[in-house]
N, C-alpha and C. Protein backbone atom coordinates (compact mmCIF):
# COMPACT_ATOMS: atom_id res chain seq x y z
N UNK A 1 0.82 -1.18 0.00
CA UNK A 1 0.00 0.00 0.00
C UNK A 1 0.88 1.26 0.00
N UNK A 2 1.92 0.95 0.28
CA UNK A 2 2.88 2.32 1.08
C UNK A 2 3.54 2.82 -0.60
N UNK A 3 4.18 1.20 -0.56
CA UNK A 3 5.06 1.42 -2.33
C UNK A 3 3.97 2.05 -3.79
N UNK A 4 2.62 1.53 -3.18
CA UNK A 4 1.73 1.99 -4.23
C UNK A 4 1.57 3.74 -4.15
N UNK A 5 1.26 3.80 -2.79
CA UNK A 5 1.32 5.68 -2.66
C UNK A 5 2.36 6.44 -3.18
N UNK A 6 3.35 5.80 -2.69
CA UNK A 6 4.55 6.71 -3.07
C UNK A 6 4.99 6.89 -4.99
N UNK A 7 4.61 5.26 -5.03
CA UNK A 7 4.87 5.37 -6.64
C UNK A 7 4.44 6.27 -7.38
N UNK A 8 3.13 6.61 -6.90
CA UNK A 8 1.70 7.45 -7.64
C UNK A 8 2.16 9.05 -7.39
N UNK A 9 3.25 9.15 -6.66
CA UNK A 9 3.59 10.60 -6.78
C UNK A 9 4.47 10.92 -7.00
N UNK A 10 5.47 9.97 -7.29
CA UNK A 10 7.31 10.28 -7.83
C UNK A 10 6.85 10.20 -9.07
N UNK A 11 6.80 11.54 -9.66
CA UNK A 11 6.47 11.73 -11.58
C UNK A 11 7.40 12.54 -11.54
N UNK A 12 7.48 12.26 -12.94
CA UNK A 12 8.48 14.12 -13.20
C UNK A 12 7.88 15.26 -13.00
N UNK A 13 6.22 15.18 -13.03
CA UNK A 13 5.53 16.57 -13.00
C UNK A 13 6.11 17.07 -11.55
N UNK A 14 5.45 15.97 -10.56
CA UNK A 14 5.93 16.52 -9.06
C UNK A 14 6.79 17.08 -8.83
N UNK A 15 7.89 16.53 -9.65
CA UNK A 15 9.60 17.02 -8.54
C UNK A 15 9.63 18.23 -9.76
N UNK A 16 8.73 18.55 -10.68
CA UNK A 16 8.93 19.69 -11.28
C UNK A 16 8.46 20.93 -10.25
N UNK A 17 6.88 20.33 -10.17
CA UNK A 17 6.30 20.94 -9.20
C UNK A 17 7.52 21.81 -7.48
N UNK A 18 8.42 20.80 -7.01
CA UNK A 18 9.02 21.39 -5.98
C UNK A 18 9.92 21.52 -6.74
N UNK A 19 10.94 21.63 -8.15
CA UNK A 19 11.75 22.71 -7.96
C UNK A 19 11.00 23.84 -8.27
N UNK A 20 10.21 23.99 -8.83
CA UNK A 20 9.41 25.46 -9.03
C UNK A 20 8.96 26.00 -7.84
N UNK A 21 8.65 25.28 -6.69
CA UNK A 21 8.50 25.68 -5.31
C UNK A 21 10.00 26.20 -4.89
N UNK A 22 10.96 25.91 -5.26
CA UNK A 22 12.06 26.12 -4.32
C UNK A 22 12.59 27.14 -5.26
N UNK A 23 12.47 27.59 -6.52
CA UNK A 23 12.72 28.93 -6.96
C UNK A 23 12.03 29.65 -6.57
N UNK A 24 10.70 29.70 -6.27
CA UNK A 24 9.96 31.01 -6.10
C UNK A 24 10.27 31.35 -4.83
N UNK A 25 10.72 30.26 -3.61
CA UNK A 25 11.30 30.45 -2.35
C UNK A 25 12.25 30.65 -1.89
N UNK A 26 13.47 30.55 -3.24
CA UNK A 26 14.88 30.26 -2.52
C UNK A 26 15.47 31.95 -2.36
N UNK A 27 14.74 32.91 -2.42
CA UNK A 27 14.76 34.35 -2.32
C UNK A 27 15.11 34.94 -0.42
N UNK A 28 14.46 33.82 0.17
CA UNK A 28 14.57 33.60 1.60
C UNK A 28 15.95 33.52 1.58
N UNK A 29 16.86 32.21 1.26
CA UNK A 29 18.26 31.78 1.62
C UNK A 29 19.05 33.00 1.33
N UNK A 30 18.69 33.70 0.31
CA UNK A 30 19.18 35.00 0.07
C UNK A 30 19.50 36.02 0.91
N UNK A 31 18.52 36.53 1.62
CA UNK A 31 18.18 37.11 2.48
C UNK A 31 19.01 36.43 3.95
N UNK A 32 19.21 35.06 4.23
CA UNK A 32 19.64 34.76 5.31
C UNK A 32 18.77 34.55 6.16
N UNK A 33 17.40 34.41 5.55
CA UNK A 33 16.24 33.61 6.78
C UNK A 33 15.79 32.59 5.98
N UNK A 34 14.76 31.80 7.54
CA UNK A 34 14.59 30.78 7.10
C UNK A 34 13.23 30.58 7.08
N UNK A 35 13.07 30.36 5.95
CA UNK A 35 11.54 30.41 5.71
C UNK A 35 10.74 28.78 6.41
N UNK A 36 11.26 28.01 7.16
CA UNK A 36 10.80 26.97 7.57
C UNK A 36 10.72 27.57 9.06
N UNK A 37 11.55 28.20 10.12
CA UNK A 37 11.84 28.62 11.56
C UNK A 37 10.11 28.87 11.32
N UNK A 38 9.29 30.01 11.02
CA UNK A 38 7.78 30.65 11.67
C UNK A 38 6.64 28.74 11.70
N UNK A 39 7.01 28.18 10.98
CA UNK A 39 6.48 26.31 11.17
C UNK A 39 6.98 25.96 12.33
N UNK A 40 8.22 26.08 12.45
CA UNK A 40 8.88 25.24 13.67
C UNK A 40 8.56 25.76 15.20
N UNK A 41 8.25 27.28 14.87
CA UNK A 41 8.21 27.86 16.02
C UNK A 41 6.54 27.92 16.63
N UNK A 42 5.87 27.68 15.52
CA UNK A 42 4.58 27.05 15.51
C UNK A 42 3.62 28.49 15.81
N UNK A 43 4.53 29.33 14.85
CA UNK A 43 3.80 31.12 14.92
C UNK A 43 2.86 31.34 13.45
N UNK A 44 2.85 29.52 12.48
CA UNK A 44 2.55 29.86 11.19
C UNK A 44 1.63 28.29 11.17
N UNK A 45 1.17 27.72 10.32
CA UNK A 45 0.41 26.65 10.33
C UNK A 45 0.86 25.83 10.71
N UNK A 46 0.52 24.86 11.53
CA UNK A 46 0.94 23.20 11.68
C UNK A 46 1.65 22.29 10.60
N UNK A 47 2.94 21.92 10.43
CA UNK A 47 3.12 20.85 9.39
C UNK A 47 3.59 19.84 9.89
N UNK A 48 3.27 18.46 8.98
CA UNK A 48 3.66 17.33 8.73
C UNK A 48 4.53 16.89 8.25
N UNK A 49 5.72 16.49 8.09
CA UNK A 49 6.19 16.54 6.62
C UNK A 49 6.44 14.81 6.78
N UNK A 50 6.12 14.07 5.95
CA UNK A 50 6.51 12.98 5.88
C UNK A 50 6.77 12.54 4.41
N UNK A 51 7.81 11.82 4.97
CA UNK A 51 8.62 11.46 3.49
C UNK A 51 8.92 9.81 3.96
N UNK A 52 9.66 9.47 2.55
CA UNK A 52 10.09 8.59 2.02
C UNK A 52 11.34 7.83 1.43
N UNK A 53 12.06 7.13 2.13
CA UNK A 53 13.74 6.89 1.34
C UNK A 53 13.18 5.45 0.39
N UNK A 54 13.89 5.65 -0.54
CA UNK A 54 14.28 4.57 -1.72
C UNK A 54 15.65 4.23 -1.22
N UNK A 55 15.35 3.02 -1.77
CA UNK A 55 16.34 2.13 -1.88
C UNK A 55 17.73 2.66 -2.28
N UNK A 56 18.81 3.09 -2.23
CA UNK A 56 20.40 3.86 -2.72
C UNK A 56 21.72 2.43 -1.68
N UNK A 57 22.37 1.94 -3.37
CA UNK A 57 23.77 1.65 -2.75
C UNK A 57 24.54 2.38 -1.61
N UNK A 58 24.81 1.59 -0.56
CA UNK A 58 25.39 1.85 0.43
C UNK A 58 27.03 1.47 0.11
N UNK A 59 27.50 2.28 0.21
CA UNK A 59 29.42 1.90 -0.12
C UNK A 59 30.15 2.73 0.90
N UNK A 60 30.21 2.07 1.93
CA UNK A 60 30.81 2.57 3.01
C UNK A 60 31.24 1.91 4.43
N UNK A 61 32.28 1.76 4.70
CA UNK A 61 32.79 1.03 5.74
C UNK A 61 33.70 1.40 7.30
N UNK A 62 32.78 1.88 8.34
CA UNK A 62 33.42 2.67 9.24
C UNK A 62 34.26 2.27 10.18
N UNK A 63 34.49 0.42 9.33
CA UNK A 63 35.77 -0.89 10.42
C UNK A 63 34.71 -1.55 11.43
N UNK A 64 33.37 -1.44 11.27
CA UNK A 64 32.56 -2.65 11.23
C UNK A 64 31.82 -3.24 9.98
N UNK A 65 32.50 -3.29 9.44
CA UNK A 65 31.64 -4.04 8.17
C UNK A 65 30.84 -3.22 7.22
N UNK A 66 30.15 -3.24 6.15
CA UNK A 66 29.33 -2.75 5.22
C UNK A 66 27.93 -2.69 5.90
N UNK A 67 27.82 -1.42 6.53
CA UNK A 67 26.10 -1.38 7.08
C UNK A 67 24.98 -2.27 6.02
N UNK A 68 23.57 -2.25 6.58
CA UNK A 68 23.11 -2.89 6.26
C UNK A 68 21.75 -2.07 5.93
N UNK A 69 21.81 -0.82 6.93
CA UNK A 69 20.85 0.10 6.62
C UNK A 69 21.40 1.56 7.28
N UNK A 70 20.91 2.41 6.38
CA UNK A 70 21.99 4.04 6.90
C UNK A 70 19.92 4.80 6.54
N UNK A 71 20.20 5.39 7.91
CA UNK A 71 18.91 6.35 7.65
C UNK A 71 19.54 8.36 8.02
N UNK A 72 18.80 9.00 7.59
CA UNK A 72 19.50 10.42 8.03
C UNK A 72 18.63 10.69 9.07
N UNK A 73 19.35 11.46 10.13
CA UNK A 73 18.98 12.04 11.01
C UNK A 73 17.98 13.26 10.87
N UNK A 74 16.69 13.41 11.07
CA UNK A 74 15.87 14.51 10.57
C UNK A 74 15.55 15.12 12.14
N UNK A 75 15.93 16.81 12.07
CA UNK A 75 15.18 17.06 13.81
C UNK A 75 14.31 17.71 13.70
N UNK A 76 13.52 17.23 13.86
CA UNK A 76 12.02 18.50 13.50
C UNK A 76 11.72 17.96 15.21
N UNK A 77 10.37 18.49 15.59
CA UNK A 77 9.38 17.87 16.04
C UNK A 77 9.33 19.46 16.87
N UNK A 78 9.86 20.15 17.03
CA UNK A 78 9.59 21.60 17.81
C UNK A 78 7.92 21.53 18.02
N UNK A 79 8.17 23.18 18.48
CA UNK A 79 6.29 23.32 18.68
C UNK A 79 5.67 23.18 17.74
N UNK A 80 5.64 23.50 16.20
CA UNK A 80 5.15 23.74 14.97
C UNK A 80 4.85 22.59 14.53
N UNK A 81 5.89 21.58 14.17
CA UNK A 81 6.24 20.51 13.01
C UNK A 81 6.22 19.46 13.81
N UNK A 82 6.77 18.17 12.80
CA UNK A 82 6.83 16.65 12.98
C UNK A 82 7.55 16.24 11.75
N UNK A 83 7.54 15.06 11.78
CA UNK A 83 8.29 14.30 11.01
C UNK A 83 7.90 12.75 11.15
N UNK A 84 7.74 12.37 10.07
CA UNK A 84 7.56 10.77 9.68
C UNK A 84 8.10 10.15 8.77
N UNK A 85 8.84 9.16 8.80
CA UNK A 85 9.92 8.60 7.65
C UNK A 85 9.59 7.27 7.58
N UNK A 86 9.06 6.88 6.31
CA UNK A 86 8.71 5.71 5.76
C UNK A 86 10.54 5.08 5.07
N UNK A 87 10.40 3.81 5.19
CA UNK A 87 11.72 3.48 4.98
C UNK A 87 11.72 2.17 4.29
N UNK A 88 11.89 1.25 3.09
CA UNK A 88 12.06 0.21 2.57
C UNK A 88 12.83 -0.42 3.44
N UNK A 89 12.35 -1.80 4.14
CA UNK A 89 12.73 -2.64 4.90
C UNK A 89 14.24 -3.33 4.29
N UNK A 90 15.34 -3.67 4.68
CA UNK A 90 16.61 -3.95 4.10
C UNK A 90 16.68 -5.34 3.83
N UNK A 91 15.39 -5.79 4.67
CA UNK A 91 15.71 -7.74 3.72
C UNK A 91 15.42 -7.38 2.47
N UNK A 92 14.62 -6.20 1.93
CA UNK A 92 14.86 -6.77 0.42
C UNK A 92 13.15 -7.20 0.49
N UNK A 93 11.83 -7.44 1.02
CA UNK A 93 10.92 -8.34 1.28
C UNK A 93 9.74 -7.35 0.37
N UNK A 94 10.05 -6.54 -0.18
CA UNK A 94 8.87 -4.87 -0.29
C UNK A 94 8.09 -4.38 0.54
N UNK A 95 8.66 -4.53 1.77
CA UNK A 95 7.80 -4.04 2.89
C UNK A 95 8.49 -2.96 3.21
N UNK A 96 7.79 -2.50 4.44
CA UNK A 96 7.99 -1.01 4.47
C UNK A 96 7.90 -0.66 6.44
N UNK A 97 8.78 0.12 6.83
CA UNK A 97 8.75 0.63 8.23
C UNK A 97 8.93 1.87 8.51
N UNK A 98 8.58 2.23 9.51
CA UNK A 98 8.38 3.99 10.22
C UNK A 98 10.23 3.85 10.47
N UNK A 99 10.73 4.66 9.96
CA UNK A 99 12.29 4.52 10.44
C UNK A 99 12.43 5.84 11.21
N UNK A 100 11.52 6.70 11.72
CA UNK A 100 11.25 7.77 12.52
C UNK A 100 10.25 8.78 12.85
N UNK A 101 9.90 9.05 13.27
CA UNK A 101 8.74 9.49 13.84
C UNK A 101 9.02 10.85 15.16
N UNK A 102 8.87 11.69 14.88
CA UNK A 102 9.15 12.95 15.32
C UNK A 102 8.13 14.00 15.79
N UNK A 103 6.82 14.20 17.08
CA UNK A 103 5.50 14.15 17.02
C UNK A 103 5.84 14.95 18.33
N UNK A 104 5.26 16.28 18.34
CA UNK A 104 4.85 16.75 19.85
C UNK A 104 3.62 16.61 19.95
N UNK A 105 3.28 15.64 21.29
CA UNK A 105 1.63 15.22 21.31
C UNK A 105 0.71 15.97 20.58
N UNK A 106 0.91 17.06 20.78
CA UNK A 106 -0.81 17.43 20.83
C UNK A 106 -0.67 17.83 18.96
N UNK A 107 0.00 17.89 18.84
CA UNK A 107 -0.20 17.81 17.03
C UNK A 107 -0.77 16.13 16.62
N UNK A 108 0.05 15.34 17.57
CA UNK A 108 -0.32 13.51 17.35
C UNK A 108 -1.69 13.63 17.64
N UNK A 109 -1.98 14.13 18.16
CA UNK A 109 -3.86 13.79 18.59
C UNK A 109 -4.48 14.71 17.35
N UNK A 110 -3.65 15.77 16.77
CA UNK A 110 -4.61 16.22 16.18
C UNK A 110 -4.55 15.48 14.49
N UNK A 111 -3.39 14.85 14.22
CA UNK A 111 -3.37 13.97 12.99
C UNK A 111 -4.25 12.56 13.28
N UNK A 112 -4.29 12.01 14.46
CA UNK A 112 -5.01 11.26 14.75
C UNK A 112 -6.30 11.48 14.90
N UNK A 113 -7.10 12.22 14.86
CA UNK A 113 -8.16 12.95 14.61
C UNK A 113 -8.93 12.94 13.22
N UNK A 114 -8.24 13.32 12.51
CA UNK A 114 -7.71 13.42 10.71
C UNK A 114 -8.78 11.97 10.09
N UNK A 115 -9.84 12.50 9.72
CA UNK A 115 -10.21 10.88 9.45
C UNK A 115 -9.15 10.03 7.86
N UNK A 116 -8.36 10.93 7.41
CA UNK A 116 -7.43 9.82 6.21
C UNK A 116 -6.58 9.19 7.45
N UNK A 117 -6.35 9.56 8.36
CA UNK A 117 -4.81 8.90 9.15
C UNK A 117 -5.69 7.81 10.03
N UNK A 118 -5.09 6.44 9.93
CA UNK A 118 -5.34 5.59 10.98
C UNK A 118 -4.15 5.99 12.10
N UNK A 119 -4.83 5.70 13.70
CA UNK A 119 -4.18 5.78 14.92
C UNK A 119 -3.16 4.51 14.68
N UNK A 120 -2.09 5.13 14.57
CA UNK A 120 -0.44 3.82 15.11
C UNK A 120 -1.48 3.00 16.03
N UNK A 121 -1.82 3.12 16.92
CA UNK A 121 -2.22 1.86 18.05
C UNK A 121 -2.98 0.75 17.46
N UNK A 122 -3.95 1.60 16.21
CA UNK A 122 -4.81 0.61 15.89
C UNK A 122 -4.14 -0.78 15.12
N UNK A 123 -3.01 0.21 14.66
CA UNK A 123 -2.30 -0.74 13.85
C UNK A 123 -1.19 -1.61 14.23
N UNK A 124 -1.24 -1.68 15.81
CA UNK A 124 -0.47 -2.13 16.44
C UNK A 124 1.15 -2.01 16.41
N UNK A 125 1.15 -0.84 16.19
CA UNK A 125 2.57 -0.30 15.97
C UNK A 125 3.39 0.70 17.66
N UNK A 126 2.38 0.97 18.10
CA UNK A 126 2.66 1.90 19.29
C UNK A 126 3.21 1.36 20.28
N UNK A 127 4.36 2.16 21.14
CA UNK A 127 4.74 1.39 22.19
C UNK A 127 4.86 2.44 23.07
N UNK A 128 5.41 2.29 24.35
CA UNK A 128 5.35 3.01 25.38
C UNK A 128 6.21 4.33 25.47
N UNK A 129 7.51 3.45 25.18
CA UNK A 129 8.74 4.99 24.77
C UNK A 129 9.25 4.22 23.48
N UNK A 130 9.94 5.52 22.64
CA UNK A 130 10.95 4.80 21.20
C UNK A 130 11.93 4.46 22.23
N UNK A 131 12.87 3.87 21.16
CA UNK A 131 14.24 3.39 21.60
C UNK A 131 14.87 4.41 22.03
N UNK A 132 15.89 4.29 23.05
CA UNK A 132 17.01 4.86 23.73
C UNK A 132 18.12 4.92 23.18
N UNK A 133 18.43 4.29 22.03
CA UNK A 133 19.61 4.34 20.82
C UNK A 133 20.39 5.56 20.67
């Protein structure tokens, strides 16, 4: 279901679509502000941003061996924002996992609210605390 969503929106129109978003915006970097901080600081609308990694050769060896899975570090979750990262499972199986999740409650209750979003619990995904990693 996950690989079907995502497929249905990686076109060329789309990623035309955001670089044409990121010219009409990149006037900000110019300037030396950041047009994402008034989201984060949660002085401008609520966002979501959830994304998606594909599959990319890993060629890299830090003297334990050839990882097996490399994810990037994303820090959102301030007052404003969140973050959700869908991630292709590394057996290789086409399945698919939350490889992060970045949520100040009361935005979580309010996506959970959302009648497109099923509640994590329902789906038996929820646990008490994330990992300590």
């Amino acid at each position: 279901m996950v690989r079907t969503t995502i497929a249905g929106v990686t076109t060329a129109a789309r990623f035309q679509e955001l670089v044409d978003w990121m010219e009409e915006w990149k006037a900000a970097f110019r300037d030396n502000s950041k047009w994402t901080e008034t989201v984060n600081l949660g002085l401008g609308s609520l966002a979501l941003i959830m994304s998606g990694l594909l599959p990319f050769a890993i060629d890299g060896d830090l003297g334990f061996g050839k990882p097996s899975l490399v994810l990037p570090w994303v820090r959102h979750g301030r007052l404003g924002s969140a973050s959700v990262m869908v991630v292709p499972c590394p057996s290789g199986d086409m399945s698919w996992f939350f490889g992060g999740t970045r949520m100040w409650l009361r935005l979580m209750e309010v996506v959970e609210s959302d009648p497109l979003m099923k509640q994590t619990t329902n789906l038996g995904m929820a646990t008490e605390a994330g990992s300590r990693l």
